[in-house]
Each structure stands twice: as structure tokens, then as C-alpha cells.
Protein backbone atom coordinates (compact mmCIF):
# COMPACT_ATOMS: atom_id res chain seq x y z
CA UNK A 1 -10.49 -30.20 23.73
CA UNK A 2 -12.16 -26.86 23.42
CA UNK A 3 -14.21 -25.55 26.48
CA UNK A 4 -16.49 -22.46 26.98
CA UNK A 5 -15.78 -20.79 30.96
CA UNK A 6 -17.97 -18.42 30.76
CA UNK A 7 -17.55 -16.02 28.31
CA UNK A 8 -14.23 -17.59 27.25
CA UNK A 9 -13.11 -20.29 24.96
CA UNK A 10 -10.59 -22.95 27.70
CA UNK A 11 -7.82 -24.22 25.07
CA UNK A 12 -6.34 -27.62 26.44
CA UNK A 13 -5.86 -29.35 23.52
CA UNK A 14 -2.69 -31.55 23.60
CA UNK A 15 0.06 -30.65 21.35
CA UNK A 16 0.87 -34.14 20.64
CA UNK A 17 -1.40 -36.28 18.57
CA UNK A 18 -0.12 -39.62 19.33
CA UNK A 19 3.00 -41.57 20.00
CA UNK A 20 5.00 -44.21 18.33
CA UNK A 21 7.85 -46.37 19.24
CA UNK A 22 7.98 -43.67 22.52
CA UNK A 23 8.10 -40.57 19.87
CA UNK A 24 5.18 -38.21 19.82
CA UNK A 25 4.12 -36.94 17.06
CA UNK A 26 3.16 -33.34 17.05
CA UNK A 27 0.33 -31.15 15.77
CA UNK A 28 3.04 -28.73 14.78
CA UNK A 29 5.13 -30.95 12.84
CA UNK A 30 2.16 -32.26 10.74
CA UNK A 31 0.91 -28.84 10.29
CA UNK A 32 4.72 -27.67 9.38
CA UNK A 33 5.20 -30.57 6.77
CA UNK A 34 1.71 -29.57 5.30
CA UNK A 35 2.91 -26.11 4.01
CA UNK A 36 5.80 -27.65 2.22
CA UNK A 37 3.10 -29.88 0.88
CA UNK A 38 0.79 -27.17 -0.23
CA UNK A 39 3.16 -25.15 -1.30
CA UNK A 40 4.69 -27.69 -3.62
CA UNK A 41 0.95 -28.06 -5.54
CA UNK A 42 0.93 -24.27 -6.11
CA UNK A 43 4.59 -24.10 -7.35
CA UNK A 44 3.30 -27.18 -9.45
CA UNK A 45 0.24 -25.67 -10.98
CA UNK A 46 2.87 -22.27 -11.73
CA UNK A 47 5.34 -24.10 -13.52
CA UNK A 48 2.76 -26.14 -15.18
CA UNK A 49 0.74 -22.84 -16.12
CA UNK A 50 3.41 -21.31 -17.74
CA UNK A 51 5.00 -24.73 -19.56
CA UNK A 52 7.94 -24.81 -17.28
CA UNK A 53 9.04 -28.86 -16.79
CA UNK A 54 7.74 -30.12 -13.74
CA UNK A 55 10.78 -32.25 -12.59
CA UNK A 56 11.56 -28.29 -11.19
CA UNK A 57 9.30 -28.66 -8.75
CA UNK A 58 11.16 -31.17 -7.04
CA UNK A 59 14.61 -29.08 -6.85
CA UNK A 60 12.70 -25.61 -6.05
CA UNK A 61 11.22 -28.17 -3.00
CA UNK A 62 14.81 -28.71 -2.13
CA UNK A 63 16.14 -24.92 -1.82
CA UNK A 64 12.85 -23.97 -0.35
CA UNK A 65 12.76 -26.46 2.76
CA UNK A 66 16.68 -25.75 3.11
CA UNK A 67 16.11 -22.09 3.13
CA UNK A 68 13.23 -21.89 5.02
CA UNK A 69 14.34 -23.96 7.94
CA UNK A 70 18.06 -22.75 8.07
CA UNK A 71 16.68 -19.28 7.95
CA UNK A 72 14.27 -19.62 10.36
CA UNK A 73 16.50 -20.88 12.90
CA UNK A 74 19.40 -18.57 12.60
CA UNK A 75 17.08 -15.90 12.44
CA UNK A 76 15.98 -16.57 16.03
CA UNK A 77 19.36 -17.52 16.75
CA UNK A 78 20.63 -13.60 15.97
CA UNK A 79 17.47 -11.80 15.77
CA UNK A 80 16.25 -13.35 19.65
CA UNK A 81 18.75 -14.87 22.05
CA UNK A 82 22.42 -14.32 20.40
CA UNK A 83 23.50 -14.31 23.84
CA UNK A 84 22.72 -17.29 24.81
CA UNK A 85 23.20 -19.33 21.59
CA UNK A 86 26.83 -17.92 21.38
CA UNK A 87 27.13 -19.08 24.86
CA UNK A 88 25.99 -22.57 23.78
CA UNK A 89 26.69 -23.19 20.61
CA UNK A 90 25.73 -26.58 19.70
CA UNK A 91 21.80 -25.74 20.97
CA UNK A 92 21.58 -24.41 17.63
CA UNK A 93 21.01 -28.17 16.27
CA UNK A 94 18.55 -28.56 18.23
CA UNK A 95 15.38 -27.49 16.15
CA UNK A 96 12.91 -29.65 18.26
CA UNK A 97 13.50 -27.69 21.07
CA UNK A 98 11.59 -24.95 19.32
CA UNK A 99 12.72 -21.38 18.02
CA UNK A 100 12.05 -20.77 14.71
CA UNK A 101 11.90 -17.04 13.49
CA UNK A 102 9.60 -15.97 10.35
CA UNK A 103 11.54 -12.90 9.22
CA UNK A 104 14.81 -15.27 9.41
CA UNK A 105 12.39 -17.62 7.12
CA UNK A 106 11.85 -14.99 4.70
CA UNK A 107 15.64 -13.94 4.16
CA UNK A 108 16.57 -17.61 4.07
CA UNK A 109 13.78 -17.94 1.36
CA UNK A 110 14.89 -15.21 -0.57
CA UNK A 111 18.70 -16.57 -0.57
CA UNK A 112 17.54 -19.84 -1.87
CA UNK A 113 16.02 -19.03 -4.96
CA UNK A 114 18.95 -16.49 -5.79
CA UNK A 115 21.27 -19.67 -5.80
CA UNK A 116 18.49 -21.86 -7.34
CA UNK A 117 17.92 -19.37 -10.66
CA UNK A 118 21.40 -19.71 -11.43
CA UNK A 119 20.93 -22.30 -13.81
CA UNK A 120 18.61 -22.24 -16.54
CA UNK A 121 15.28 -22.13 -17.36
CA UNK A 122 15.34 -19.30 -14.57
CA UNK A 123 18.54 -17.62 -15.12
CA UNK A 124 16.91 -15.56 -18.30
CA UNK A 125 13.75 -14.84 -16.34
CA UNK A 126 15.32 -13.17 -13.45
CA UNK A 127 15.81 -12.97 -9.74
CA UNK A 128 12.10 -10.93 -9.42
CA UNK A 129 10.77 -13.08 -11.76
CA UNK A 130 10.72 -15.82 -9.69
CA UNK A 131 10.18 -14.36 -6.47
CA UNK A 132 6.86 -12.88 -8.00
CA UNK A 133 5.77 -16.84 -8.17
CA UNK A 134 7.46 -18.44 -5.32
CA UNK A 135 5.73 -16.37 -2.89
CA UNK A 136 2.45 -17.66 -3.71
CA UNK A 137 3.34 -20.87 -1.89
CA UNK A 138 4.56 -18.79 1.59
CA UNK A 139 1.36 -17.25 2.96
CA UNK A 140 -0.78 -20.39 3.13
CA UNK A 141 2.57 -21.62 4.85
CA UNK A 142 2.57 -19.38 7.29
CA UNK A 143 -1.43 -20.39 8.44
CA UNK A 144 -0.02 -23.72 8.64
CA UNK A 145 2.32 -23.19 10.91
CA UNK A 146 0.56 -20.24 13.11
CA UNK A 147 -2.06 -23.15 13.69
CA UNK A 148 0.90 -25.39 14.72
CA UNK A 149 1.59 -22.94 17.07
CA UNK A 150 -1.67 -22.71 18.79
CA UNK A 151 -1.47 -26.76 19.19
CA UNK A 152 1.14 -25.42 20.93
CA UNK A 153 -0.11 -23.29 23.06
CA UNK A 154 2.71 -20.75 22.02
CA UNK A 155 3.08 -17.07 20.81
CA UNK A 156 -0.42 -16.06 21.81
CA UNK A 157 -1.96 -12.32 23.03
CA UNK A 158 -1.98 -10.24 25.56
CA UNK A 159 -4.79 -10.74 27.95
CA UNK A 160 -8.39 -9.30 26.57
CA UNK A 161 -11.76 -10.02 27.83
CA UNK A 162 -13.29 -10.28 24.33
CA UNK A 163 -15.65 -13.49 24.43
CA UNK A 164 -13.36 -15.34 22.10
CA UNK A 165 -9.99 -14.76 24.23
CA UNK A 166 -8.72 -18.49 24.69
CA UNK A 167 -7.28 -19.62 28.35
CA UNK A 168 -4.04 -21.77 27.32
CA UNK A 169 -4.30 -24.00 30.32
CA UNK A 170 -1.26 -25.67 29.63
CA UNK A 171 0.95 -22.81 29.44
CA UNK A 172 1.52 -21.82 33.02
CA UNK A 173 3.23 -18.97 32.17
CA UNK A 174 -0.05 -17.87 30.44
CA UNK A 175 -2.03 -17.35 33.85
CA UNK A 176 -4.79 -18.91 32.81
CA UNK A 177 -6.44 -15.47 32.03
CA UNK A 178 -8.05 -15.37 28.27
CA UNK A 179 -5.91 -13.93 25.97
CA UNK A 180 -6.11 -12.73 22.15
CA UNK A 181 -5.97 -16.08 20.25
CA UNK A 182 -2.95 -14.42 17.62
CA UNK A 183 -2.34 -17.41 16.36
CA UNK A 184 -5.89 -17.69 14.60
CA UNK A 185 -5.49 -14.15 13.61
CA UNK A 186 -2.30 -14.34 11.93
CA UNK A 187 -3.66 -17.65 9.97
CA UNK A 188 -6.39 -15.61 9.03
CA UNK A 189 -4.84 -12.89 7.98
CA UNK A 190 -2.25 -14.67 5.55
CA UNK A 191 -5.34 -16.87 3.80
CA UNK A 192 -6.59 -13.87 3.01
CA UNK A 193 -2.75 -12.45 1.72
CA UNK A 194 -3.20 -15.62 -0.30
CA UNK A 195 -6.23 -15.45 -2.17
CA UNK A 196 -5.42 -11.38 -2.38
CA UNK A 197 -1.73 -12.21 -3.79
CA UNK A 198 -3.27 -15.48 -6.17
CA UNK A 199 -6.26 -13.72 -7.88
CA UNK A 200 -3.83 -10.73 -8.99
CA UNK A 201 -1.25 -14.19 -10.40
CA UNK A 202 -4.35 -15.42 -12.17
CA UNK A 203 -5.47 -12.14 -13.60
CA UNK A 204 -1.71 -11.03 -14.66
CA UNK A 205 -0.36 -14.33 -15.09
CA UNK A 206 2.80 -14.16 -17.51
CA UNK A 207 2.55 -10.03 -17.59
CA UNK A 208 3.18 -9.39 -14.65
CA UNK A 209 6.01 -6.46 -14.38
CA UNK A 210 8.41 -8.26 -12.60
CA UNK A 211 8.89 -7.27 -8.33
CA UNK A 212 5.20 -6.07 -8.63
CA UNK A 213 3.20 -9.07 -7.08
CA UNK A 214 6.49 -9.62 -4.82
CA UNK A 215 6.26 -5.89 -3.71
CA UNK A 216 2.66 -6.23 -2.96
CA UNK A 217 3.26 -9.21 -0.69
CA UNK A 218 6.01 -7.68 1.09
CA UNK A 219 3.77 -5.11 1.92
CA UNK A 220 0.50 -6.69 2.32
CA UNK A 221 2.35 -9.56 5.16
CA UNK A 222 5.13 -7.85 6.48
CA UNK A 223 2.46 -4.37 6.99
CA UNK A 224 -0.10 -7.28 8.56
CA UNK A 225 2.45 -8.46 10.73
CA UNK A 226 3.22 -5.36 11.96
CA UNK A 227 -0.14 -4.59 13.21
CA UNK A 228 -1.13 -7.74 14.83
CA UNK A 229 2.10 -7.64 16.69
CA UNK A 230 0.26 -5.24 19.09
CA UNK A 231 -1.52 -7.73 20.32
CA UNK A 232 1.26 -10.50 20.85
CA UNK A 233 2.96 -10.84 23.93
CA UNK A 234 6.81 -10.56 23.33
CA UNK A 235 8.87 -13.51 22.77
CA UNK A 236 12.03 -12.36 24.87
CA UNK A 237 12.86 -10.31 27.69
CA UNK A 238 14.80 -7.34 26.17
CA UNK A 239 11.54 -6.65 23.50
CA UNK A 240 10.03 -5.21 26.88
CA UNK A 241 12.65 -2.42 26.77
CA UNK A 242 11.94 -1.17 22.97
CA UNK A 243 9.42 1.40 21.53
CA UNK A 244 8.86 -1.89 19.32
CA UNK A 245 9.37 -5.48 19.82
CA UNK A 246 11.79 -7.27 16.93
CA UNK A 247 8.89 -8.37 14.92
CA UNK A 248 7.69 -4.87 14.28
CA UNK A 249 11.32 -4.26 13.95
CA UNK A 250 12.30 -6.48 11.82
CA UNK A 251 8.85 -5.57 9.30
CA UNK A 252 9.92 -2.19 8.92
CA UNK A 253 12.61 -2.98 6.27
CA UNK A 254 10.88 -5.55 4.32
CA UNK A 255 7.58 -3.22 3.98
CA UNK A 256 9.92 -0.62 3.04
CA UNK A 257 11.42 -2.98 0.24
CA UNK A 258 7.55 -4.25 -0.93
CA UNK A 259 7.08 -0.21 -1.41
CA UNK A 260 10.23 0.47 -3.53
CA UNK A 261 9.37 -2.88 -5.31
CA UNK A 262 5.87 -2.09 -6.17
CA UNK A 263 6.79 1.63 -7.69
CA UNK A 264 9.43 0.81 -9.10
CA UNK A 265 7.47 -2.02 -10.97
CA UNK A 266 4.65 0.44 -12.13
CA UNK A 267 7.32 2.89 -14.03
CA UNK A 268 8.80 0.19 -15.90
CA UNK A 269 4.82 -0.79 -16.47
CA UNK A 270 4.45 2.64 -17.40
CA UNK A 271 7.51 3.29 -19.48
CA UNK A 272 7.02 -0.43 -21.47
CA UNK A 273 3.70 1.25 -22.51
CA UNK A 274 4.76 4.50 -23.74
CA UNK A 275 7.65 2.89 -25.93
């Protein structure tokens, strides 16, 4: 499962776990139906913190799975090969054939809860009320999922010889050279967006100016992102012709957004307390 070659970690772990009825089941399916899981408890202990009734949970679960898996795969469907999915159509449907983009995630999540608030208890609170909640169930989401992806052997680093570089042996197109291990960085990187983003909940709780905690995570995962992109190999041939490869690309706007969030939610902070 998980070799040392030398200086090197040898990553041949098989994506699938077992099989039934001829249908494997998949590391990265688990791990992806684990964050929806997770994410449900924290959206549970929110609503329950702040006396909202719980039989929310289960239509929040609703829009969020719909929006994060529609937006996901469009957004690799326009943001990554709109060639080739205009071309053939119907591949769209086809999920299990992999493609799933976490910027088209985000904007899918962000349309879901604008057409879930539009009933009450959550039309009164506001649009940035409930994003300043909801995203306390996305980073921990996100490790999920990065981990599915190294059970994949899938969106890994460029080559390094750092002594923990991993050789995915079952990726030919890897070339069995050790490579950054992204996947474990990313996951790393959003547990600690999560406990970073959670404690500040905890501490603010119900007075929080609203689009503050979501401006923070904007910046704190989208800025992250940005970074450890240097150290991905890109996804699709054209990202080899651009100063920056779509997922810096596509971080730019939405750190931009977590700054004008954030400020703006300090003046009206500021200005509540001087009235």
C-alpha cells in the first residue's frame, strides 16, 4: 500500500476498495459522501446553536448536494474542456467518468442557498447571513475529497526530490518520478481553514457582522489555493500556454470578493458602534 524507494514514499494503493455485484466501490466516492456527511453535523450543531428547527437541515442537505455537484461539473465543463463537451454533449452525464471542478463547486454553492433563503426562517436573516454559516461545512469537504483524489492517484505535483514526494505508480502518465503529494497539502491546508474559520463562529457566534466570516474564507481558501497551485501539475493542455493556470485564474475573483466582503463588514461593525 505505501512503500519507501529510497528516499521516496511508492503510492500504489488501489482506488477501489472492493466490489459488489461487479461494481467497485471507490475510495473517492466514500470519501465524497463523507463531506456531505460531515458537513450536515456542523450545519446541525449551527442551526441547533442558534434555535433554528432542525428539520432545516435536511432541505439545506438538499440544495447543498444539488449545488455542489451540478456546479462542480459544469464548472469543468466551461472552465476546462468546453471544446470538447460541446462537441459531445451527452458526456456531461457522465459524472463517474471524473471531472469535477472546485471553483464551479463554489458558484454552484453559492446559487443554492440564494434560492434556498427565499423562504422563511432565512429570508429575514439575509443572503450573507447564511453564507457566513454554510461555509463552515465546505473546507472539511474539500479534505475529503482532496484525499479521494489521492486514492486516485489524480491532480498531484510537479516532480520534487523532497523525501516525502510520492511515486503514483499507477498513473503512467506520472513517470514514476516522486512528485509533490498536493493532494495531502491541500487537505491540510483546508483543516486548518476549518478550525481557523470555526473558532472565529464560536467566538462571534450570533454577532457576527454579516459577509465577515464569509469574506475571511474567501480569502483564507481561495488565497491558499492560489499558492499551492504552483506546485500542481495542470489539468489541461491549454493551462501550459497562460502566465497562470485556471485555478489561479479562477481564485483571483473570489479572493478579490473575500477582500471587499471582509471591509466592507468592518465599517458596518464600525458604524453599528458609533450609532
Amino acid at each position: 500500500m505505501l512503500d519507501t524507494l529510497f528516499n521516496f514514499i511508492t503510492w500504489n494503493t488501489s482506488p477501489a476498495i472492493f466490489e459488489i455485484l461487479g461494481r467497485e466501490i471507490r475510495w473517492y466516492g466514500v470519501l465524497f459522501a463523507l463531506a456531505f456527511v460531515f458537513g450536515y453535523q456542523v450545519i446541525k450543531y449551527i442551526y441547533k446553536t442558534e434555535g433554528i428547527n432542525p428539520a432545516e437541515c435536511d432541505r439545506i442537505a438538499m440544495f447543498m448536494v444539488a449545488g455542489v455537484v451540478l456546479g462542480a461539473r459544469l464548472g469543468h465543463v466551461f472552465f476546462y474542456e468546453p471544446a470538447y463537451y460541446l462537441a459531445n454533449p451527452i458526456k456531461i452525464l457522465y459524472i463517474w467518468e471524473g471531472g469535477l471542478a472546485s471553483h464551479g463547486a463554489s458558484i454552484g454553492v453559492m446559487i443554492a442557498i440564494w434560492l434556498y433563503i427565499k423562504n422563511e426562517p432565512f429570508k429575514s436573516k439575509g443572503y450573507l447571513w447564511m453564507l457566513d454559516r454554510i461555509i463552515l461545512t465546505i473546507p472539511m469537504g474539500g479534505a475529503f475529497i482532496r484525499l479521494g483524489n489521492l486514492f486516485n492517484s489524480e491532480i498531484y505535483g510537479h516532480q520534487t526530490d523532497l523525501p516525502w514526494g510520492f511515486i503514483f505508480t499507477l498513473d503512467p502518465s506520472s513517470g514514476n518520478v516522486p512528485r509533490h503529494p498536493t493532494q495531502i497539502y491541500e487537505a491540510l491546508g483546508y483543516i486548518l481553514i476549518f478550525f481557523i474559520c470555526f473558532s472565529i463562529y464560536k467566538r462571534k457566534n450570533i454577532h457576527l457582522a454579516k459577509g465577515y466570516l464569509f469574506g475571511i474564507f474567501l480569502m483564507l481558501l481561495f488565497g491558499f489555493r492560489f499558492f499551492i497551485e504552483y506546485f500542481k501539475e495542470n489539468q489541461v493542455d491549454f493551462e501550459n500556454h497562460l502566465p497562470l493556470n485556471m485555478g489561479q485564474l479562477l481564485s483571483i475573483p473570489f479572493v478579490l470578493l473575500g477582500l471587499f466582503l471582509f471591509i466592507r463588514s468592518l465599517n458596518a461593525e464600525k458604524k453599528a458602534i458609533q450609532s
